[in-house]
PDB file of N, CA and C in Angstrom:
ATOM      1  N   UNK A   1     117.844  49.688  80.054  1.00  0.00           N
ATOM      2  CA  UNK A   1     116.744  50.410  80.657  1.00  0.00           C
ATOM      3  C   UNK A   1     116.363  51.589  79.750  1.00  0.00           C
ATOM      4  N   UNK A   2     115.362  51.822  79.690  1.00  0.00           N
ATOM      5  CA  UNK A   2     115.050  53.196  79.138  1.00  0.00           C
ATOM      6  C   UNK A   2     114.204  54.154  79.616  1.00  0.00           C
ATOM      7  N   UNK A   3     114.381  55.127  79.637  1.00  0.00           N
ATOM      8  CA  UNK A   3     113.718  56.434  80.406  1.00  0.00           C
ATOM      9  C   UNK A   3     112.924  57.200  79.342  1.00  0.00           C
ATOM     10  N   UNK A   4     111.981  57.937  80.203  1.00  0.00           N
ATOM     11  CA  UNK A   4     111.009  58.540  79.016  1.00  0.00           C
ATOM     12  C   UNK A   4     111.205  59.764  79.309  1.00  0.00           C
ATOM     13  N   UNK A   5     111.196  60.753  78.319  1.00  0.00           N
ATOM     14  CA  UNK A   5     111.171  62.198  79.008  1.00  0.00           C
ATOM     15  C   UNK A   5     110.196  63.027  77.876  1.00  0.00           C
ATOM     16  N   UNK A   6     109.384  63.851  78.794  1.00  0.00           N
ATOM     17  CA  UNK A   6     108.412  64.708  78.073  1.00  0.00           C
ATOM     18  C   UNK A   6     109.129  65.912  77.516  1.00  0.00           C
ATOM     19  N   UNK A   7     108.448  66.589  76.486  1.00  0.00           N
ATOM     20  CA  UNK A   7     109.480  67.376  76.053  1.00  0.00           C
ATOM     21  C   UNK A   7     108.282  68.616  75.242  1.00  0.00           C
ATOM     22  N   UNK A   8     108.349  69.514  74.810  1.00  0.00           N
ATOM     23  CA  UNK A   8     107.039  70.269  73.766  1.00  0.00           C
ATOM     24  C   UNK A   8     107.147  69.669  72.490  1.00  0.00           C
ATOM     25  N   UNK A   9     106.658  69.626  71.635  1.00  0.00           N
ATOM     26  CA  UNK A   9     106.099  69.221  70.334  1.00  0.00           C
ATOM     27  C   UNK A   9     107.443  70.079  69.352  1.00  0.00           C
ATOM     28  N   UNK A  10     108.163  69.283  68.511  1.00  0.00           N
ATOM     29  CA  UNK A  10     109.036  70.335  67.566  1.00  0.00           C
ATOM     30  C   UNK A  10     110.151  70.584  68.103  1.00  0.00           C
ATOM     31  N   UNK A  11     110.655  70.742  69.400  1.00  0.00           N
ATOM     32  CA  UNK A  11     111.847  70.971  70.319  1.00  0.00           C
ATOM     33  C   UNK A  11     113.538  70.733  69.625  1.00  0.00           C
ATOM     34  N   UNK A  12     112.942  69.087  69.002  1.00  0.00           N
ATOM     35  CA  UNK A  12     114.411  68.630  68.214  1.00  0.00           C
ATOM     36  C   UNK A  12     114.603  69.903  66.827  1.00  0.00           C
ATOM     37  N   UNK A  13     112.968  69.760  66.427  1.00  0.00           N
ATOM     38  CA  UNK A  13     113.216  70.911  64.973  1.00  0.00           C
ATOM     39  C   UNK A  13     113.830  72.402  65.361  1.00  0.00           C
ATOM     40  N   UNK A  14     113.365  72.758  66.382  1.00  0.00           N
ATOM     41  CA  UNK A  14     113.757  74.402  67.345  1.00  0.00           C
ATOM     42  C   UNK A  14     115.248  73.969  67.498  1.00  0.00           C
ATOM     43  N   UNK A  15     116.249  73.267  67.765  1.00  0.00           N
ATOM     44  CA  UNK A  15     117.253  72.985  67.909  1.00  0.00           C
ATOM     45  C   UNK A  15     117.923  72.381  66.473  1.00  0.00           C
ATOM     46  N   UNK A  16     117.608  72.232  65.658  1.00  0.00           N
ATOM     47  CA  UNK A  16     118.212  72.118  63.899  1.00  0.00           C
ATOM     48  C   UNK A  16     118.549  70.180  64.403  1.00  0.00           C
ATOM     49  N   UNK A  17     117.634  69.326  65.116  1.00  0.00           N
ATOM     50  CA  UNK A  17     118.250  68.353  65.053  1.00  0.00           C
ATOM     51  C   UNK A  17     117.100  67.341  64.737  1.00  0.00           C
ATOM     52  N   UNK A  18     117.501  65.994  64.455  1.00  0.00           N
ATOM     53  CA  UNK A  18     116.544  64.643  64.166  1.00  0.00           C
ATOM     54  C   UNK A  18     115.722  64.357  65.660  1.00  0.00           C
ATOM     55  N   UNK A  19     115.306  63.683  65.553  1.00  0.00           N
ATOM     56  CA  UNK A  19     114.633  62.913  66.654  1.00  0.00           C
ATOM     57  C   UNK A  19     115.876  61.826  67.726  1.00  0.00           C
ATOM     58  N   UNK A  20     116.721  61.546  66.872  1.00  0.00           N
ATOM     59  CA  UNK A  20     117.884  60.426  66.962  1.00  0.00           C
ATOM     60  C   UNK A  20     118.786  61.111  67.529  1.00  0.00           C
ATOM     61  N   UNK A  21     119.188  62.216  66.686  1.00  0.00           N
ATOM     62  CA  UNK A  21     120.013  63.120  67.291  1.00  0.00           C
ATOM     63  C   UNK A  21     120.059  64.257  68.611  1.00  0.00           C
ATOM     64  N   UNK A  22     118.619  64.228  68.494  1.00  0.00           N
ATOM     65  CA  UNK A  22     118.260  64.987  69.803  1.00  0.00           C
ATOM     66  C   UNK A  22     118.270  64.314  70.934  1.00  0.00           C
ATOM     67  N   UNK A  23     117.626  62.954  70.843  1.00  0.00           N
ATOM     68  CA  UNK A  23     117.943  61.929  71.905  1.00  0.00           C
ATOM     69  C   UNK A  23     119.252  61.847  72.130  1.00  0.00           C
ATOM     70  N   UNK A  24     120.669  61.232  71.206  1.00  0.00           N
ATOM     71  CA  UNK A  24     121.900  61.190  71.583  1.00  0.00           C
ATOM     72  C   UNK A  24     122.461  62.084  72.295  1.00  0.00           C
ATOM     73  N   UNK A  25     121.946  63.205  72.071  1.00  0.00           N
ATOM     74  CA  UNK A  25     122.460  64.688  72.668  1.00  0.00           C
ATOM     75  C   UNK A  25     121.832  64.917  74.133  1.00  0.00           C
ATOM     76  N   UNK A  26     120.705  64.549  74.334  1.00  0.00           N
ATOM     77  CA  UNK A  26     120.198  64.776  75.758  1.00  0.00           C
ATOM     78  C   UNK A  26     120.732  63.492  76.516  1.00  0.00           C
ATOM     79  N   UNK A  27     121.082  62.691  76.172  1.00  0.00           N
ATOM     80  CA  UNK A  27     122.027  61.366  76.657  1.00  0.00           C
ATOM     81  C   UNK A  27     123.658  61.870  77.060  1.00  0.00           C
ATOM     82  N   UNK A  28     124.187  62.187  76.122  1.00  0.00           N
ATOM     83  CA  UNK A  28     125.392  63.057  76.297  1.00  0.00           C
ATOM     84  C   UNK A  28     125.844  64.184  76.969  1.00  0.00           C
ATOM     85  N   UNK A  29     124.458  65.118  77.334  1.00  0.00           N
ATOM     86  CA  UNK A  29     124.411  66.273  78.270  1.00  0.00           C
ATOM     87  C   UNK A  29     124.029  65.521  79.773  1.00  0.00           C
ATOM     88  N   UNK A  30     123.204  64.691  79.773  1.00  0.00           N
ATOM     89  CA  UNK A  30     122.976  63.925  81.171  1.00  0.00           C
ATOM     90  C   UNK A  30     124.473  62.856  81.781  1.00  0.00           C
ATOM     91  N   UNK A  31     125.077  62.619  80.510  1.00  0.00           N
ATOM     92  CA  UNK A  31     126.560  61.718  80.963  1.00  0.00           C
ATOM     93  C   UNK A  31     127.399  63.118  81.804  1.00  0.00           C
ATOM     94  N   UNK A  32     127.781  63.975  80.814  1.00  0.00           N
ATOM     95  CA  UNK A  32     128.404  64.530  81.339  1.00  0.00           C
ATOM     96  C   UNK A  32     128.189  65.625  82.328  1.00  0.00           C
ATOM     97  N   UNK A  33     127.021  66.149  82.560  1.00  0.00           N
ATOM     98  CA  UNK A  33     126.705  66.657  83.954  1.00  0.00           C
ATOM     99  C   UNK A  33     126.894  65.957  84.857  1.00  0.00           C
ATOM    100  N   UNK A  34     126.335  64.493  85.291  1.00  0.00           N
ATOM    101  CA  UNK A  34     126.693  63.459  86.101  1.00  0.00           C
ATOM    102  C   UNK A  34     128.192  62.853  86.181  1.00  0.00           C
ATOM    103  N   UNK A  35     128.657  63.339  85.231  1.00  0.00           N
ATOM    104  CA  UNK A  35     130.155  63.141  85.375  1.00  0.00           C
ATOM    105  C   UNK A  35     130.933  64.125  85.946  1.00  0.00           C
ATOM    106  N   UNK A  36     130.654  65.153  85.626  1.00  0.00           N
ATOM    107  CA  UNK A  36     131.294  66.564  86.023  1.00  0.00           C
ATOM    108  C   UNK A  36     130.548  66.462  87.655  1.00  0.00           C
ATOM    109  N   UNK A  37     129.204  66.463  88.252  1.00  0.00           N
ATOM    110  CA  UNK A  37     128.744  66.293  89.526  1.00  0.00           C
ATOM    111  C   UNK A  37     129.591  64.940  90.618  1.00  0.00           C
ATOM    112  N   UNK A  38     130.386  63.616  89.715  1.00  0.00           N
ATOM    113  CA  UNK A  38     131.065  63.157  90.292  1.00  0.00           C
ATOM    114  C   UNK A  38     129.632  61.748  90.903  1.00  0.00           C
ATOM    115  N   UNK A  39     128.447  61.897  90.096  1.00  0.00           N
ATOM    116  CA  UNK A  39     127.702  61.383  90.326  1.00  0.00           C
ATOM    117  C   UNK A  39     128.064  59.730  89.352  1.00  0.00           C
ATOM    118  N   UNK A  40     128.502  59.477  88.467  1.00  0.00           N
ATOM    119  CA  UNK A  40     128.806  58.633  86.982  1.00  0.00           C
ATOM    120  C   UNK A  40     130.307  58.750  87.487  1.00  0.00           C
ATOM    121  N   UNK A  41     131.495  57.624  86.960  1.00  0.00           N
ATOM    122  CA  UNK A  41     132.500  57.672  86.466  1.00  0.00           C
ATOM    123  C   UNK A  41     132.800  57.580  84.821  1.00  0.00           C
ATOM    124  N   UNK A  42     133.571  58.257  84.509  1.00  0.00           N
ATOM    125  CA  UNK A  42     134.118  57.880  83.126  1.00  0.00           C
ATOM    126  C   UNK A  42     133.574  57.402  82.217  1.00  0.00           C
ATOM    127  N   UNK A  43     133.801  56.010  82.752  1.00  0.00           N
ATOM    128  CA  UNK A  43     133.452  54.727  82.178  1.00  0.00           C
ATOM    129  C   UNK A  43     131.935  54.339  81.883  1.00  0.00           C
ATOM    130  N   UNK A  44     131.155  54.946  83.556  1.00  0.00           N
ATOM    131  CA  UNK A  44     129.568  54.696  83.178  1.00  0.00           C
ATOM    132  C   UNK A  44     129.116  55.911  82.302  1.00  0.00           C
ATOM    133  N   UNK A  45     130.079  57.290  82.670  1.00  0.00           N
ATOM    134  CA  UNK A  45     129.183  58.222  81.551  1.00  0.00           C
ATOM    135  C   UNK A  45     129.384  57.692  80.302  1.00  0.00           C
ATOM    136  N   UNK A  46     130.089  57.557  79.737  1.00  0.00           N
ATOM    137  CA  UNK A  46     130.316  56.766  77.942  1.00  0.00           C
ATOM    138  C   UNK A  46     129.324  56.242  78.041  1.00  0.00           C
ATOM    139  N   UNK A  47     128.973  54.767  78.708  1.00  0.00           N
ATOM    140  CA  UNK A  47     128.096  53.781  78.477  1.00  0.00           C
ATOM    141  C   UNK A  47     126.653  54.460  78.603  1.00  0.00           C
ATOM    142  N   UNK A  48     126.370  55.621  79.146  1.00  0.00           N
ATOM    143  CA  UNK A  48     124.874  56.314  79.265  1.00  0.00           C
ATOM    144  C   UNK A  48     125.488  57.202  78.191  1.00  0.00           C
ATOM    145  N   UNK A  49     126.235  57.883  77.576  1.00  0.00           N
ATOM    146  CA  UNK A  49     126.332  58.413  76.460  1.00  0.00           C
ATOM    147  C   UNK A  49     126.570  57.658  75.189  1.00  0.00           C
ATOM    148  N   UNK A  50     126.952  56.909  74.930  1.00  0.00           N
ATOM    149  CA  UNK A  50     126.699  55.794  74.205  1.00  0.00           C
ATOM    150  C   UNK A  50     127.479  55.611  73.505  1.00  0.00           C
ATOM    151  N   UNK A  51     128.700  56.085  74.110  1.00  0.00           N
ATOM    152  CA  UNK A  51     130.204  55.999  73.400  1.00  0.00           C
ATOM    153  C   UNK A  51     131.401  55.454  74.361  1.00  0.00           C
ATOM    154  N   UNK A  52     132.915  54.955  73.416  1.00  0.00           N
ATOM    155  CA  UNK A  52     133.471  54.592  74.228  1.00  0.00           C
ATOM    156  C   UNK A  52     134.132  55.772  75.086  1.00  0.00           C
ATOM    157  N   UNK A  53     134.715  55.726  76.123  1.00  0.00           N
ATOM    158  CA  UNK A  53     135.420  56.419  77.355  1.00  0.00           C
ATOM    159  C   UNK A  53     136.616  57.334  76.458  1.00  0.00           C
ATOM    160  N   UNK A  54     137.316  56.785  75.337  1.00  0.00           N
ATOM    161  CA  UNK A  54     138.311  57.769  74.602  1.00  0.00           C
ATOM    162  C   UNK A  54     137.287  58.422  74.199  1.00  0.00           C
ATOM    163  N   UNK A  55     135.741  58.547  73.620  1.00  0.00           N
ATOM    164  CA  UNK A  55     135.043  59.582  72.910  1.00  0.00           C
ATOM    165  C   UNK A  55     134.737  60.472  74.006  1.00  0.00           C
ATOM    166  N   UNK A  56     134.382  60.168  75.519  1.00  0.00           N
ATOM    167  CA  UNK A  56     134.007  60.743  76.031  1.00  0.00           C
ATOM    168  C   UNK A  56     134.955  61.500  76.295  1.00  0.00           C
ATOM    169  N   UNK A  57     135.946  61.404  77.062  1.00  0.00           N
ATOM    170  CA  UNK A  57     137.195  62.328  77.257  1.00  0.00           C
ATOM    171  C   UNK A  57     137.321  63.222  76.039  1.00  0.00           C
ATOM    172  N   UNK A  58     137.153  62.874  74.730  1.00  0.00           N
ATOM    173  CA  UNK A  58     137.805  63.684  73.622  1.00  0.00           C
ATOM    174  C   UNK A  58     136.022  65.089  73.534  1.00  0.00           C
ATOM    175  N   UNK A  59     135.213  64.546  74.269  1.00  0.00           N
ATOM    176  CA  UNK A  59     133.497  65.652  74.149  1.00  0.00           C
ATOM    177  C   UNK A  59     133.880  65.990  75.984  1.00  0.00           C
ATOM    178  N   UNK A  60     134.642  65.727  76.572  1.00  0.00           N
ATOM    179  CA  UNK A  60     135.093  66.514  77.904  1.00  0.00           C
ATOM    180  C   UNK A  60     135.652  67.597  77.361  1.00  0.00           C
ATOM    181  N   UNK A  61     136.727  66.935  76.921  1.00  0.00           N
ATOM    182  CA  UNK A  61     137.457  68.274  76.088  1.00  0.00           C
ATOM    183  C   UNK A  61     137.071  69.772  75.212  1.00  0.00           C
ATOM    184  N   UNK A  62     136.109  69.140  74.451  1.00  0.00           N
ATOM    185  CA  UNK A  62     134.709  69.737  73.613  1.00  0.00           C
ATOM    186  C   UNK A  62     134.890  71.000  74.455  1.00  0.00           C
ATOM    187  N   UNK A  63     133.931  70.672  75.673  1.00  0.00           N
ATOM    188  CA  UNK A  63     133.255  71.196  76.287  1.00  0.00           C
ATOM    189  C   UNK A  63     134.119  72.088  77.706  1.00  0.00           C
ATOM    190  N   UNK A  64     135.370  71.812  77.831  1.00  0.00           N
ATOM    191  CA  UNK A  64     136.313  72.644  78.633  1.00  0.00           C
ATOM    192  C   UNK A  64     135.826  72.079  79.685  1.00  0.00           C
ATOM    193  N   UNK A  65     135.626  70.655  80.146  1.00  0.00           N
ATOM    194  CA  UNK A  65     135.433  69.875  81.044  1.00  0.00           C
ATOM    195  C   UNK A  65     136.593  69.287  81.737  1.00  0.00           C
ATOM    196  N   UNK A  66     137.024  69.093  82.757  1.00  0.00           N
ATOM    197  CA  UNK A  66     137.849  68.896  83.169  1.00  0.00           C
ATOM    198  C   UNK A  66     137.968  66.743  83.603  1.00  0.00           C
ATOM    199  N   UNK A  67     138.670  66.279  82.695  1.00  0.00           N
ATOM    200  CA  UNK A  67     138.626  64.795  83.254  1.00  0.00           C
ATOM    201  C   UNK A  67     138.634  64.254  84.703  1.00  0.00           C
ATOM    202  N   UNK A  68     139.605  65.731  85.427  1.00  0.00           N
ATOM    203  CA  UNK A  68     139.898  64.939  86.487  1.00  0.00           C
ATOM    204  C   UNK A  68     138.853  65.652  87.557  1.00  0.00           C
ATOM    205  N   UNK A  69     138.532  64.638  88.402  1.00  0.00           N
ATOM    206  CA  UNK A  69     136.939  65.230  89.420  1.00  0.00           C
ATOM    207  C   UNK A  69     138.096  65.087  90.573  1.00  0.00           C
ATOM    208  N   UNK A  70     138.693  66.355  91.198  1.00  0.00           N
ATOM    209  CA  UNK A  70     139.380  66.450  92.655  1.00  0.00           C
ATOM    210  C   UNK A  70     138.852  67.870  92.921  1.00  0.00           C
ATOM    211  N   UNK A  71     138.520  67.890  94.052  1.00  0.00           N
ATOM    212  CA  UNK A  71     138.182  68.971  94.718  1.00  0.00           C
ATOM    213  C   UNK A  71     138.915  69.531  94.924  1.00  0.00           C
ATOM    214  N   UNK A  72     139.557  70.888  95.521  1.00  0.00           N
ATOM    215  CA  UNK A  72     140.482  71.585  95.654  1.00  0.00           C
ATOM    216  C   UNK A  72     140.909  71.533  96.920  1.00  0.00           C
ATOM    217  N   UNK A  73     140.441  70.695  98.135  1.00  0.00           N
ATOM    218  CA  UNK A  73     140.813  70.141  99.085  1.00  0.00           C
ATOM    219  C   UNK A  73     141.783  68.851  98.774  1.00  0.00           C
ATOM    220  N   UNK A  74     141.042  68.110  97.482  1.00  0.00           N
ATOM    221  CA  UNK A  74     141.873  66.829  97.738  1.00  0.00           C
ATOM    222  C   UNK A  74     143.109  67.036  96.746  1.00  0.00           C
ATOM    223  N   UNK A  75     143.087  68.024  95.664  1.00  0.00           N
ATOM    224  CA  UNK A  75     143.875  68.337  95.362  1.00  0.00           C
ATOM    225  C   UNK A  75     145.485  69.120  95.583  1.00  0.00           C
ATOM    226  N   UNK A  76     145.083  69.798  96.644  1.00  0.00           N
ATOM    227  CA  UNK A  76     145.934  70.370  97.734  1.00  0.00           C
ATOM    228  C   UNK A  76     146.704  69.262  98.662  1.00  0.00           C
ATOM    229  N   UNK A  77     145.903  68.503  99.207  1.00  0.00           N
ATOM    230  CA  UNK A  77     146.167  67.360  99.742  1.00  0.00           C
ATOM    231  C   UNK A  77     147.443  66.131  99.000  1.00  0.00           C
ATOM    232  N   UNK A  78     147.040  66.070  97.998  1.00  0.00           N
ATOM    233  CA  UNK A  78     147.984  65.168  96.768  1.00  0.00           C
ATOM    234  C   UNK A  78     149.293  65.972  96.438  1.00  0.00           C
ATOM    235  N   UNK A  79     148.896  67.390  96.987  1.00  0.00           N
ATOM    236  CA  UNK A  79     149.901  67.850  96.019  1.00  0.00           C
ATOM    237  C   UNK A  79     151.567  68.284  97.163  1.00  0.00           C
ATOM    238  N   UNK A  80     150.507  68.256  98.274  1.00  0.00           N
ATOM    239  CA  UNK A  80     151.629  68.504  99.792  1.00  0.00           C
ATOM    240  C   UNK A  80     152.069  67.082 100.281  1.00  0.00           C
ATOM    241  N   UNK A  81     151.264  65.873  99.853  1.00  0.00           N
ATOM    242  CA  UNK A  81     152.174  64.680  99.815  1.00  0.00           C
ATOM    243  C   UNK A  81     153.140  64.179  98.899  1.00  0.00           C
ATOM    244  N   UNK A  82     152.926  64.908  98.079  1.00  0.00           N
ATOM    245  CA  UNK A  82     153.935  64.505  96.635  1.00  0.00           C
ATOM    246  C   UNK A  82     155.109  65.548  96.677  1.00  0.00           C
ATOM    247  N   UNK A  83     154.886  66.534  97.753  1.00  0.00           N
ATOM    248  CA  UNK A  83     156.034  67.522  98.289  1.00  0.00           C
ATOM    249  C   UNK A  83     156.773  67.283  99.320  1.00  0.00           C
ATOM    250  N   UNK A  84     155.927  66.334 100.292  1.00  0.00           N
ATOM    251  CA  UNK A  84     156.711  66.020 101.443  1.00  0.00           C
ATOM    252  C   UNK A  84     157.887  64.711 101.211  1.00  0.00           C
TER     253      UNK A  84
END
């Protein structure tokens, strides 16, 4: 599928990047917001970022992203059953 997005004239040049590269990058910021929102898993953010799932985890990292999506309810939760 492909999506179109409007953008101003020069935007990639205002940002020091290609046309190619600016696209990969707004692909990669949309994986991982939707990943971090819990909206994408893992697996589908890579495939909308256009890398495999070890690249993505290793640009989670990048970015002080956290792999694991638990709320601090369900995390609490896991952590008083693994105590009991």
């Amino acid at each position: 599928m492909i999506i179109t997005i409007d953008y101003p004239k020069g935007l990639e040049t205002a940002v020091s990047m290609t046309k190619q590269e600016f696209a990969a990058e707004v692909r990669l910021m949309a994986a991982l917001k939707m990943f971090e929102s819990s909206k994408l898993s893992s697996g589908k953010a890579a495939q909308l970022a256009g890398i495999s799932r070890v690249e993505f985890f290793e640009t989670c990292g990048r970015y002080q992203m956290s792999i694991m999506n638990y709320s601090e309810d369900e995390i609490e939760a896991e952590l008083t059953s693994d105590l009991s």
